[in-house]
C-alpha atoms as a PDB file:
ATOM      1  CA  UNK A   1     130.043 146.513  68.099  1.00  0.00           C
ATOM      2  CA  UNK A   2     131.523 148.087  65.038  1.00  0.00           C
ATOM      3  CA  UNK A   3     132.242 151.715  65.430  1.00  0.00           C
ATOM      4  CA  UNK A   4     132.400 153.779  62.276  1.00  0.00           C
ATOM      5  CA  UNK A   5     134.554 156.976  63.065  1.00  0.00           C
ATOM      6  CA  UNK A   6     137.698 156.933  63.051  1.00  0.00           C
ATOM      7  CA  UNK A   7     138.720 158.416  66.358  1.00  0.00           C
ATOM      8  CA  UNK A   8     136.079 156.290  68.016  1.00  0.00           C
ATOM      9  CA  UNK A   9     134.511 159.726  69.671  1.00  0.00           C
ATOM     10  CA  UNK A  10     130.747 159.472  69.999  1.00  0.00           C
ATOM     11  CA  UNK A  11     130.100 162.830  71.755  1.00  0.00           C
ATOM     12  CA  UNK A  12     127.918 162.955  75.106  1.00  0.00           C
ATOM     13  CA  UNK A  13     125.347 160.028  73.977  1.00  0.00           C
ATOM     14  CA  UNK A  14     126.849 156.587  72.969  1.00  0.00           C
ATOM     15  CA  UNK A  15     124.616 155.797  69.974  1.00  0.00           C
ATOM     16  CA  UNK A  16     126.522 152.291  69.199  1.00  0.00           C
ATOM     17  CA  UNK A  17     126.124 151.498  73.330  1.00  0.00           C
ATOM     18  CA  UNK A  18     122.784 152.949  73.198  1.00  0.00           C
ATOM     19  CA  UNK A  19     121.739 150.693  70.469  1.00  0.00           C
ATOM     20  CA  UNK A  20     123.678 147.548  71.759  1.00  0.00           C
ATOM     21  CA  UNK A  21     121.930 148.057  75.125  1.00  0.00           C
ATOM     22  CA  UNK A  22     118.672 148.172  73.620  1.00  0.00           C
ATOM     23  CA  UNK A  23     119.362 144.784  71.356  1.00  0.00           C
ATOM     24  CA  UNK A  24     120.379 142.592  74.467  1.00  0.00           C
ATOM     25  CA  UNK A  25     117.591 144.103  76.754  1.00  0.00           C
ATOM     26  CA  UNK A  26     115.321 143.137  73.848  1.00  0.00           C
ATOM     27  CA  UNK A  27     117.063 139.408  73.333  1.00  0.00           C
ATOM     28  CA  UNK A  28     116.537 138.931  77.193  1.00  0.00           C
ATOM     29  CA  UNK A  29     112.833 139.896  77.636  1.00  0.00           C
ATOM     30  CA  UNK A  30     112.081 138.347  74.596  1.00  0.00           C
ATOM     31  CA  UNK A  31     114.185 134.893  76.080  1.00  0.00           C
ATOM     32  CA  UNK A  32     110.971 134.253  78.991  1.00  0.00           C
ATOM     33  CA  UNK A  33     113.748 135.000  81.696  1.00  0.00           C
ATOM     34  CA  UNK A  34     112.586 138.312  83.159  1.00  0.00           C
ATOM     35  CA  UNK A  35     110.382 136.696  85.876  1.00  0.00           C
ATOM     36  CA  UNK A  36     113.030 134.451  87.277  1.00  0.00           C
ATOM     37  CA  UNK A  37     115.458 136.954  87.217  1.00  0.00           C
ATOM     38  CA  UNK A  38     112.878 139.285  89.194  1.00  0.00           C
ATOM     39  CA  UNK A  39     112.671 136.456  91.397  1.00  0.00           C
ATOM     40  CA  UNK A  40     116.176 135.779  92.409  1.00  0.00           C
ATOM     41  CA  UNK A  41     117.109 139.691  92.497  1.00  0.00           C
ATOM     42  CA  UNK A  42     114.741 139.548  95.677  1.00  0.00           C
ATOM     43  CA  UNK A  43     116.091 139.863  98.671  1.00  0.00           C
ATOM     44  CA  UNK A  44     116.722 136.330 100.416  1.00  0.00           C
ATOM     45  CA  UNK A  45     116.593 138.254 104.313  1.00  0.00           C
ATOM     46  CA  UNK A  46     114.802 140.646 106.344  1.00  0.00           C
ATOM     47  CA  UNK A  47     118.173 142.368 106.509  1.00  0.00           C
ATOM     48  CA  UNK A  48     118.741 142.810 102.989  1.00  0.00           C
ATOM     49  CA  UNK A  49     115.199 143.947 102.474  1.00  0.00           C
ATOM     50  CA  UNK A  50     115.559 147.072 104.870  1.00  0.00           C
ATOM     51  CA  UNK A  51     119.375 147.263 103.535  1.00  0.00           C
ATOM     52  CA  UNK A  52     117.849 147.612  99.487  1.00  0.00           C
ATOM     53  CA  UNK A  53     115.023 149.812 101.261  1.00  0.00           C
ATOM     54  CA  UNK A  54     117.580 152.402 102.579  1.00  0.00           C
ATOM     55  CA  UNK A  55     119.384 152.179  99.176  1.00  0.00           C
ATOM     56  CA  UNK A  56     116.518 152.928  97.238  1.00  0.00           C
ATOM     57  CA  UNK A  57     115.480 156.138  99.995  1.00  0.00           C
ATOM     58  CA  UNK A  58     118.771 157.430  99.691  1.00  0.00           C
ATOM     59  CA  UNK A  59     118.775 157.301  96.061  1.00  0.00           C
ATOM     60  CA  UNK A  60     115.475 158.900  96.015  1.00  0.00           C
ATOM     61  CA  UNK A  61     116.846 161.395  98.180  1.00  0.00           C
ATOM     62  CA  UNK A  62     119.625 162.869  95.737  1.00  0.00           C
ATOM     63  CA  UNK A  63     117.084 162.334  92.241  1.00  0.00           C
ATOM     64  CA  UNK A  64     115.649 165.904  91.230  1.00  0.00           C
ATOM     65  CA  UNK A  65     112.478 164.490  91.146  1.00  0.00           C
ATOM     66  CA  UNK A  66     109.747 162.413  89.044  1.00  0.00           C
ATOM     67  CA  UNK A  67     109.857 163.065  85.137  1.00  0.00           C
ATOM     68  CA  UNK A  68     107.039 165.615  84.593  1.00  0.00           C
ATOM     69  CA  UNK A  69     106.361 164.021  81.191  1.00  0.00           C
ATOM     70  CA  UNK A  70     105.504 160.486  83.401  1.00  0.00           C
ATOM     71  CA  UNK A  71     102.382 162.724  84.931  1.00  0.00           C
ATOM     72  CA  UNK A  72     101.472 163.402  81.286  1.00  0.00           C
ATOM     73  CA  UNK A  73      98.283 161.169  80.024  1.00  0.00           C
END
């Protein structure tokens, strides 16, 4: 990542990370290694199931809510 101003101050968005993020999520779905990587992110016990379960609640609990522009067709 090459960063072309000098005092290396993006503002509030990162475009370089931005655009880094985007070309190694690209490189990996377009690598066939999404589905095994879905696979083994599952969770290998009951435990860990309700334990991601209660992560994903509480996370839901603190979001401001769905995107309106998702509801948008």
């Amino acid at each position: 990542m090459e960063d072309k101003r000098k005092d290396g101050v993006e503002g509030e968005g990162s475009y370089s990370g931005s655009k880094d993020y985007n070309e190694r999520t690209k490189k990996f779905v377009q690598s066939g290694k999404v589905d095994q990587a879905a696979r083994d992110a599952e969770p290998k016990s009951e435990e860990e199931k309700h334990q991601m379960q209660k992560a994903e609640r509480i996370g839901k609990d603190r979001a401001k809510g769905e995107d309106p522009a998702l509801k948008k067709k």
